[in-house]
Protein backbone atom coordinates (compact mmCIF):
# COMPACT_ATOMS: atom_id res chain seq x y z
CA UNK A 1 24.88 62.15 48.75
CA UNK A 2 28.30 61.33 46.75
CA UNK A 3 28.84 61.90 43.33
CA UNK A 4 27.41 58.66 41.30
CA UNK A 5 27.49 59.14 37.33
CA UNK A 6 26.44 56.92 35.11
CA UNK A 7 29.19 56.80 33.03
CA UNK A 8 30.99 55.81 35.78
CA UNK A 9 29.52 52.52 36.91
CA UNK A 10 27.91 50.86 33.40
CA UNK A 11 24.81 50.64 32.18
CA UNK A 12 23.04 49.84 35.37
CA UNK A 13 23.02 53.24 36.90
CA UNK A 14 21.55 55.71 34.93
CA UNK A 15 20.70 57.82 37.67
CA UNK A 16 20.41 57.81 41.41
CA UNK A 17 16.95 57.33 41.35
CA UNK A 18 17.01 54.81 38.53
CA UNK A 19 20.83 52.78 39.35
CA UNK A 20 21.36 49.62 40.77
CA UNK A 21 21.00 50.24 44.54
CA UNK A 22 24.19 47.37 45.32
CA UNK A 23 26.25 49.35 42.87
CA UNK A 24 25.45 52.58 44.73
CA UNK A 25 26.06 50.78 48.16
CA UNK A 26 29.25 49.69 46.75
CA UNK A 27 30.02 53.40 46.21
CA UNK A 28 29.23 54.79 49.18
CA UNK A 29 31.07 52.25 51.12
CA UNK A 30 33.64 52.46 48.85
CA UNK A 31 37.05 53.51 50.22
CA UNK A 32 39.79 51.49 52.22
CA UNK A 33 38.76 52.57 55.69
CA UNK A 34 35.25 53.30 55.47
CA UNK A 35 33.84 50.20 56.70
CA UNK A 36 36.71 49.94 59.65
CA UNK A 37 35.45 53.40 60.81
CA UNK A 38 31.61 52.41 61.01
CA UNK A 39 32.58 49.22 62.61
CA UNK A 40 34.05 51.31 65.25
CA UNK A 41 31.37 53.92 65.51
CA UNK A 42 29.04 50.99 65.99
CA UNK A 43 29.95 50.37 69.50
CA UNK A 44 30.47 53.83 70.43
CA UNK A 45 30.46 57.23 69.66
CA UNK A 46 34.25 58.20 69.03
CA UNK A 47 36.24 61.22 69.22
CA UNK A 48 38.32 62.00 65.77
CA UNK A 49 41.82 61.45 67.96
CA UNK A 50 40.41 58.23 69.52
CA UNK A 51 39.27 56.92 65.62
CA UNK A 52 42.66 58.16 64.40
CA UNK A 53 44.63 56.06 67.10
CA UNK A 54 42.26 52.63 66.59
CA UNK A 55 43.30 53.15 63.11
CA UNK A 56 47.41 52.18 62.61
CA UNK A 57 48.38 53.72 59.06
CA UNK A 58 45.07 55.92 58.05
CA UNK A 59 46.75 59.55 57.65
CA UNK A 60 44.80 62.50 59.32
CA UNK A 61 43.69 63.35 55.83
CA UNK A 62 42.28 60.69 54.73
CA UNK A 63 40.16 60.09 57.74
CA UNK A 64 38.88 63.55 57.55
CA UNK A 65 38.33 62.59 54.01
CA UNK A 66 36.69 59.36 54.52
CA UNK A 67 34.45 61.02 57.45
CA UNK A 68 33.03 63.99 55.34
CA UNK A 69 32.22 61.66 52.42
CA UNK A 70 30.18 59.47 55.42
CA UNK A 71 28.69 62.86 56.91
CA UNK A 72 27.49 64.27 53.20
CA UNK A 73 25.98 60.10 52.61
CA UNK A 74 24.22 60.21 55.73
CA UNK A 75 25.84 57.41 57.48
CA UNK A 76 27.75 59.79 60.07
CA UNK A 77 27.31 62.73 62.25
CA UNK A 78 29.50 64.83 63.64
CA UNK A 79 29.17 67.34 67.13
CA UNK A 80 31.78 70.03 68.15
CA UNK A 81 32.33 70.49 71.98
CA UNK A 82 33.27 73.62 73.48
CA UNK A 83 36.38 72.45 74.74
CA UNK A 84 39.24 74.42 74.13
CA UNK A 85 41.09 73.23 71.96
CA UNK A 86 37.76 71.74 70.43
CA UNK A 87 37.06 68.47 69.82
CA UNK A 88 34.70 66.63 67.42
CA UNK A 89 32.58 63.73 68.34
CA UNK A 90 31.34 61.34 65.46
CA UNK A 91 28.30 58.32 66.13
CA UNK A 92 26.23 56.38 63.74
CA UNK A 93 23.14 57.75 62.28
CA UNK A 94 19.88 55.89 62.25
CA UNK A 95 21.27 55.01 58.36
CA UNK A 96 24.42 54.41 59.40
CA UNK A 97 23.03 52.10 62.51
CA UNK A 98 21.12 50.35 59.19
CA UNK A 99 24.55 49.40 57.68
CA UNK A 100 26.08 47.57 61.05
CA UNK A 101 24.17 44.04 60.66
CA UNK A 102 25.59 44.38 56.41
CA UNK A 103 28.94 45.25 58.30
CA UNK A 104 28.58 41.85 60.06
CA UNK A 105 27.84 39.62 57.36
CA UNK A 106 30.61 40.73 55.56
CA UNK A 107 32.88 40.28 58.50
CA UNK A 108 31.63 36.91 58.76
CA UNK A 109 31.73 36.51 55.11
CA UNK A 110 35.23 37.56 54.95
CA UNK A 111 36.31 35.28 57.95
CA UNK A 112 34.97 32.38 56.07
CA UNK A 113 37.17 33.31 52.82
CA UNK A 114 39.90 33.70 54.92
CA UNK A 115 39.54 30.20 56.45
CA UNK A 116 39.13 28.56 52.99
CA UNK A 117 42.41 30.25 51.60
CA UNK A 118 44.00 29.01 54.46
CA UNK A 119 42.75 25.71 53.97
CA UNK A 120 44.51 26.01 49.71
CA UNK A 121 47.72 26.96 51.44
CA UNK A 122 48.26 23.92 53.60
CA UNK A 123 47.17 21.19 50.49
């Protein structure tokens, strides 16, 4: 599981065990890119190249970055193929398949504020 310090999130989380469970949600899903890569491992299980491509502007690093972090929290799994050169196919785990439906409300959430910004623009 990542990192989560109690100095680094106020008063409310002491410890794992003990912190505020949407302030560690918040931290695992924390990250620019995070969510846009379990959205796409919810429909399918992707290669890295095939993630990398549906991604315009995420740098090879940071995906491998952003995956590990998912891998160590649970949320993704990862299996090499024998191919040569190999390849590595990532899919949802059964806690990761737990996150999609939060996923969707806050796609739907965010269409929403999007729609009422729009609507302050054209007043």
């Amino acid at each position: 599981m990542s990192e989560f310090k109690s100095d680094q999130y106020g008063p409310c989380t002491v410890t794992i065990k003990h912190g505020c469970p949407i302030e560690l949600a918040m931290h695992i899903m924390g990250g620019k890119w995070k969510g846009i890569i379990l959205s796409l491992l919810s429909k399918s299980p992707m290669y890295y190249n095939a993630i990398r491509r549906e991604i315009p502007g995420i740098t090879q690093r940071i995906l491998t970055l952003q995956l590990r972090d998912m891998e160590k929290d649970g949320l993704v799994a990862r299996e090499e193929t024998n191919d040569s050169p190999k390849r590595v196919l990532y899919y949802l785990t059964d806690l990761g398949e737990n996150f999609v439906p939060i996923l969707k409300s806050l796609k739907q959430w965010g269409n929403i504020y999007i729609d009422k910004q729009e609507e302050g623009l054209k007043k």
